[in-house]
Protein backbone atom coordinates (compact mmCIF):
# COMPACT_ATOMS: atom_id res chain seq x y z
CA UNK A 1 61.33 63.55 48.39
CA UNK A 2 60.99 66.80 48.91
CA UNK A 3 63.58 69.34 50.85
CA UNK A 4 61.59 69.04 54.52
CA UNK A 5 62.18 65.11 54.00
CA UNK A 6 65.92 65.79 52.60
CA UNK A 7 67.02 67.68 55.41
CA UNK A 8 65.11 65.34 58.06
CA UNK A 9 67.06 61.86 56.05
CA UNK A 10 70.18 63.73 56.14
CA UNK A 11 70.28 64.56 60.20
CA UNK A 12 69.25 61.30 61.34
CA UNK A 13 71.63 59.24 58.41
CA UNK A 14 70.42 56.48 56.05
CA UNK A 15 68.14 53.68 56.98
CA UNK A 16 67.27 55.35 60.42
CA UNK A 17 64.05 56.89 61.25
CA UNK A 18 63.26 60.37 61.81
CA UNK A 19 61.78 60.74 65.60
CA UNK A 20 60.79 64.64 67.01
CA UNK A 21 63.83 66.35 68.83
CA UNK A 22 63.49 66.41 72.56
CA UNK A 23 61.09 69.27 73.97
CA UNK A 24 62.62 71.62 76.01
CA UNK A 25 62.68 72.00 79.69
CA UNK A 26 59.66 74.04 81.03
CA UNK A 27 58.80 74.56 84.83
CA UNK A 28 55.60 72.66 85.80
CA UNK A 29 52.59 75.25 86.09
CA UNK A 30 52.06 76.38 89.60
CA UNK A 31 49.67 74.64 91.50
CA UNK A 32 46.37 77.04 92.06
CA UNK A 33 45.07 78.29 95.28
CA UNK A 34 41.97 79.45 95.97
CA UNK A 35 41.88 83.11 96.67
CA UNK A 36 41.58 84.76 100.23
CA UNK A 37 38.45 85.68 101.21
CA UNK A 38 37.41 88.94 100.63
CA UNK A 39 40.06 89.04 97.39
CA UNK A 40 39.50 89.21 94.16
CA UNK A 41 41.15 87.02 91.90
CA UNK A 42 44.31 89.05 90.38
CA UNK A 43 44.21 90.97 93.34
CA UNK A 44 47.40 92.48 95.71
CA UNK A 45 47.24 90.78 99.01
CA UNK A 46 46.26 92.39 102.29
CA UNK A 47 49.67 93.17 104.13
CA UNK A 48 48.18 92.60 107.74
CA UNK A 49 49.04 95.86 109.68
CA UNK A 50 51.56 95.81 112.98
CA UNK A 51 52.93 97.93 115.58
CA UNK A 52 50.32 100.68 117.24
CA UNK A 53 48.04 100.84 113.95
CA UNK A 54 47.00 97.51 114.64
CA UNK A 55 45.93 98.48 117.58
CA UNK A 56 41.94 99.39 118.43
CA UNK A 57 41.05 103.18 118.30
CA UNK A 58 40.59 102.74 122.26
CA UNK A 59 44.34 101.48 122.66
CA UNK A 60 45.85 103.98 119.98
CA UNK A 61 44.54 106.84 121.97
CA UNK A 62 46.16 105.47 125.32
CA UNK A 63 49.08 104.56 123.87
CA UNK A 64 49.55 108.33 122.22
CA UNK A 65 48.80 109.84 125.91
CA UNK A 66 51.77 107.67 127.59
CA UNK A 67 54.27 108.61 124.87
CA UNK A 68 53.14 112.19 125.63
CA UNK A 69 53.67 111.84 129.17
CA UNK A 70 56.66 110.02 128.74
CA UNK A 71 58.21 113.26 126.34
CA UNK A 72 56.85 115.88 129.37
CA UNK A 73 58.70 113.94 132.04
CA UNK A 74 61.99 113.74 129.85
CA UNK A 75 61.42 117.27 128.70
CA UNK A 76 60.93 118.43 132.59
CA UNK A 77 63.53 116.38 134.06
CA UNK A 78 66.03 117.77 131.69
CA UNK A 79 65.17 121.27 132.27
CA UNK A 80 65.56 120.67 136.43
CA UNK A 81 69.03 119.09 135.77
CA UNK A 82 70.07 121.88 133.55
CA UNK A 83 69.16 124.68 135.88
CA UNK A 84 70.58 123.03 138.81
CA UNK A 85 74.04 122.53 137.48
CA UNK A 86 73.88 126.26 136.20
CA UNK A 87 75.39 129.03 137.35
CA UNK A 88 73.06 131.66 139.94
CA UNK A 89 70.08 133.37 137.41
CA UNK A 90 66.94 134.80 137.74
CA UNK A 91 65.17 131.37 137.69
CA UNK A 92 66.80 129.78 139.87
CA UNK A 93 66.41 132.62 142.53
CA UNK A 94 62.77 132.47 141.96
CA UNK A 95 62.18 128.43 141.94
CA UNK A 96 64.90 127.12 144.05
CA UNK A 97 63.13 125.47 146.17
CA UNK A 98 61.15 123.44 143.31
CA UNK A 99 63.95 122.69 141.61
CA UNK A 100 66.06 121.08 144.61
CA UNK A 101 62.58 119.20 145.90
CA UNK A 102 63.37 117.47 142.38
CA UNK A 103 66.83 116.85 142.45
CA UNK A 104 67.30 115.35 145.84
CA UNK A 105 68.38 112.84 146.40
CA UNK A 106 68.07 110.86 143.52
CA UNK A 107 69.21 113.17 140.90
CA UNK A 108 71.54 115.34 142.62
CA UNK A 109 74.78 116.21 140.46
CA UNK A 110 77.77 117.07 142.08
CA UNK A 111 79.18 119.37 138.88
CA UNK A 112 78.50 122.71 137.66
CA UNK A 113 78.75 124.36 134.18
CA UNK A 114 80.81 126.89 133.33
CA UNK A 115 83.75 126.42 136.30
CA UNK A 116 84.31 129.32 137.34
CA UNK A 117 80.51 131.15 137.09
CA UNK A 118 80.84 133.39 134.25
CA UNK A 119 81.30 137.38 136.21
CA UNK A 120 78.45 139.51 137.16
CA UNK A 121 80.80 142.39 137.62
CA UNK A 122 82.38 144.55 136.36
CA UNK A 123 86.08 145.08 137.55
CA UNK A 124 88.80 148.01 136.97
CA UNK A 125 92.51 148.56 138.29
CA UNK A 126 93.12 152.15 138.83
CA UNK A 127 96.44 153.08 139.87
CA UNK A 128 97.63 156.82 141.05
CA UNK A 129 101.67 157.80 142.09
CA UNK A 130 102.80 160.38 144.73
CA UNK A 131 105.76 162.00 142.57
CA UNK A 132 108.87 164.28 144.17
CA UNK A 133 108.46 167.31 141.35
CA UNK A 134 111.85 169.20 140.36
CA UNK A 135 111.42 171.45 142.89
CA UNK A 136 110.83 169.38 145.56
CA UNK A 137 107.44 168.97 146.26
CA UNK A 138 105.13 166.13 147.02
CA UNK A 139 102.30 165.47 144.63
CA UNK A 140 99.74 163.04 143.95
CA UNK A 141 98.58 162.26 140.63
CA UNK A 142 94.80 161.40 139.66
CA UNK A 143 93.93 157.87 139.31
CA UNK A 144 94.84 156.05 136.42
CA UNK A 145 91.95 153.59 134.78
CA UNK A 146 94.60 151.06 133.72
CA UNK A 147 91.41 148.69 132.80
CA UNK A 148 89.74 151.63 130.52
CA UNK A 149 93.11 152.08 128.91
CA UNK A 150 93.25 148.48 127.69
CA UNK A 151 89.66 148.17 126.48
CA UNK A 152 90.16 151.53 124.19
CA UNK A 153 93.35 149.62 123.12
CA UNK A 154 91.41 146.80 122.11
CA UNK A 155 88.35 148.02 121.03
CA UNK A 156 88.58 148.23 117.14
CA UNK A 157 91.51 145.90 117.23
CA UNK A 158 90.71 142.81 115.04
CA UNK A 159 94.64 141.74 116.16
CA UNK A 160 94.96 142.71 120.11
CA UNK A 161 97.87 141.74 121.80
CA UNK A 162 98.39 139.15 125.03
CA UNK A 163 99.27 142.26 127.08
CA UNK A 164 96.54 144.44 126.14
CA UNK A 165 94.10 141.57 127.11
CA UNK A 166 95.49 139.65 129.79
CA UNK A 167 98.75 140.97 131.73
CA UNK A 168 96.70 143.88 133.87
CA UNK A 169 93.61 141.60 134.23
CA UNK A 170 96.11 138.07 135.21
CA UNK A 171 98.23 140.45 137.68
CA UNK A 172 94.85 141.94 139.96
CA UNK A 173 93.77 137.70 139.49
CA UNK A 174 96.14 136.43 140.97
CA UNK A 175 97.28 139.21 143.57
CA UNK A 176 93.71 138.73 145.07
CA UNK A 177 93.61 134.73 145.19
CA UNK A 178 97.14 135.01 147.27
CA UNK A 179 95.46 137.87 149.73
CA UNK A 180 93.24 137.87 152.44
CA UNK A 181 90.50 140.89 153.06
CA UNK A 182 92.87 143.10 154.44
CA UNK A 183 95.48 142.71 151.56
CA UNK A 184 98.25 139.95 153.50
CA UNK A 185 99.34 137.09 152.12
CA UNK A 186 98.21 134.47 151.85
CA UNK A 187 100.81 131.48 151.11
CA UNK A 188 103.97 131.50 149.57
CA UNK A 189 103.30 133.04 146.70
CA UNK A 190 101.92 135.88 148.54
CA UNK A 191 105.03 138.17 147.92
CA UNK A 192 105.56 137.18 144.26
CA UNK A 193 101.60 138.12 143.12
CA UNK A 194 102.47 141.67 145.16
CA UNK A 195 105.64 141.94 143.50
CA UNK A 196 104.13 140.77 140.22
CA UNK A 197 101.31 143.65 140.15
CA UNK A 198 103.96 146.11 141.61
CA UNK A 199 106.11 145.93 138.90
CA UNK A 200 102.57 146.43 135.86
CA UNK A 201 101.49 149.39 137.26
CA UNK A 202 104.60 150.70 137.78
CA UNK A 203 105.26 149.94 133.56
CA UNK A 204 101.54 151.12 132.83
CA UNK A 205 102.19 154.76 134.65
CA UNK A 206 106.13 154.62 133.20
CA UNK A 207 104.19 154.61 129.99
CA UNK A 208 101.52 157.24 130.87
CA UNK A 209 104.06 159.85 132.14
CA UNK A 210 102.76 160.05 135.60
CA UNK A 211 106.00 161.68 136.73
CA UNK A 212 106.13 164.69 134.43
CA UNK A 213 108.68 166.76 133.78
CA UNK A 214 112.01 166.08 135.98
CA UNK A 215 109.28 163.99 138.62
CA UNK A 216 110.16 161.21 140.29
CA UNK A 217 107.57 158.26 141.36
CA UNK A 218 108.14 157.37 144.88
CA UNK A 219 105.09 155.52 146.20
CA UNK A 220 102.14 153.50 143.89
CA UNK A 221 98.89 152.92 144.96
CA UNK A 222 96.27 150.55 143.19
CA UNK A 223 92.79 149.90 143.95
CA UNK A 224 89.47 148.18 142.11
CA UNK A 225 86.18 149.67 140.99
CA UNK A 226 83.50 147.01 141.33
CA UNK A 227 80.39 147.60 139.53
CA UNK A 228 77.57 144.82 139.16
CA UNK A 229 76.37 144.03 135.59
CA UNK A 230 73.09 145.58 135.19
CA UNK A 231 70.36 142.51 134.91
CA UNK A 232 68.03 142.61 132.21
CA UNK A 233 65.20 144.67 131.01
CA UNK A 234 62.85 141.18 131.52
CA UNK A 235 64.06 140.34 134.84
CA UNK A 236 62.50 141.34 138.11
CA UNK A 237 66.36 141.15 139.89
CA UNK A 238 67.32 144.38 142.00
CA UNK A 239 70.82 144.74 141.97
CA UNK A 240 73.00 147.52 143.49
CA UNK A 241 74.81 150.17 140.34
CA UNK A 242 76.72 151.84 143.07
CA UNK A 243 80.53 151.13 142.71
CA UNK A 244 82.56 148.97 145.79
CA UNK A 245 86.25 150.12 145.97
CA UNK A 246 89.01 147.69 147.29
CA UNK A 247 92.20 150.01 147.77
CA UNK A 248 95.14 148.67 148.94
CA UNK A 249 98.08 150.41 150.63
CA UNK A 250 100.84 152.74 149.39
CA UNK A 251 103.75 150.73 147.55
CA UNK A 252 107.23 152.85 147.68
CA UNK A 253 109.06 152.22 144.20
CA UNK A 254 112.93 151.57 144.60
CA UNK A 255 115.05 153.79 144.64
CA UNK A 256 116.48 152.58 141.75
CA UNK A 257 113.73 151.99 139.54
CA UNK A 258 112.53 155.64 140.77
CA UNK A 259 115.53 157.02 138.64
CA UNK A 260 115.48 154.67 135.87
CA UNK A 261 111.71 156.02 135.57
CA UNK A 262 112.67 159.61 135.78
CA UNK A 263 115.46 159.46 132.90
């Protein structure tokens, strides 16, 4: 007996036959199908196109000119609704009328951007003093650009201050939403915007020595320089660069305050 026979006698024991060991478990070939026609055998299959590309060359074309159509509308419809809601420019002064046959009445908006309109002009508070001199005379100072004297104090200023930028500028605000065209009141709160602007310029020419030597400040007067904002180089917009003035009446300073000033 040789060692094949050995080893076979001793797995299986004495007296017993040897028989094969059980085949492993191997899938049944796939069944074969014939090949597509127009396919080789071995092939990559023909992924049937979808969408627009499986369209005809006649239909692709038509299809690409309603998308287009489609983008010009949106594009256009956009551009109306924008210039609508936006504040007074040169476009709309030209094409108005286009631009409302548009929007009404389907598409009419009943906002606006930038609430208030961004200015057009360009606004100073000036501010001048009739002053009781030492030896008794009456004189009146020059005016005072409060407005210039801010923007130099600001101009170069990475760190301005809230009263360099805003006190002057919130004082003429509100003084003129709480007055009418001939500088009354308007409201109760009238007399506090006039007491309010009172009391800045008389700090602001305090500060710029408007009294002079042994002077006293008896009276204030403020006004505004109005100047439009020059339109652009581009635009065909006429626009008037002569200054508008609104001056309002003589203030007297207490008596009180009059002194403090002059010490």
């Amino acid at each position: 007996m040789d060692a094949h026979e050995a080893g076979s006698a001793v797995r299986h024991g004495p007296g017993e036959e040897p028989h094969d060991a059980p085949a492993a478990d191997v899938p049944p070939p796939a069944p074969r199908t014939e090949a597509e026609p127009g396919t080789e055998p071995g092939a990559d299959p023909v992924v049937p196109r979808g969408g627009v590309a499986a369209l005809s060359l006649r239909y692709q074309i038509a299809a690409a000119l309603a998308l287009a159509v489609v983008a010009i509308t949106v594009c256009v419809h956009t551009a109306m609704v924008f210039l609508h809601v936006a504040p007074s420019n040169t476009v709309t002064k030209q094409h108005g009328q286009a631009i409302d046959d548009w929007i009404y009445p389907e598409f009419e908006q009943n906002w606006k951007l930038f609430a208030p309109n961004p200015l057009q002009q360009n606004i100073a508070v000036q501010a001048r003093a009739s002053v009781a001199t030492a030896d008794g005379r009456i004189r009146t100072t020059r005016w005072y650009d409060l407005s210039a004297e801010d923007g130099r104090a600001i101009d170069g200023n990475p760190l301005p201050s809230h009263t360099q930028q805003n006190a002057l500028r919130r004082a003429w605000d509100f003084f003129v939403a709480t007055h009418d065209a001939e500088n009354r009141p308007v409201g109760l709160r009238g007399a506090l915007s006039e007491s309010y602007l009172r009391r800045t310029v008389e700090l602001r020419l305090e500060r710029a020595d408007a009294s002079g030597d042994g002077g006293v400040v008896e009276r204030v007067q403020v006004r505004s320089r109005t100047t439009n904002v020059r339109p652009p180089k581009w635009s065909d917009e006429q626009v008037s660069d002569r200054p508008t003035y609104r001056v309002l009446p003589w203030w007297r300073v207490p008596e009180a305050r009059a002194e403090e000033g002059a010490r």
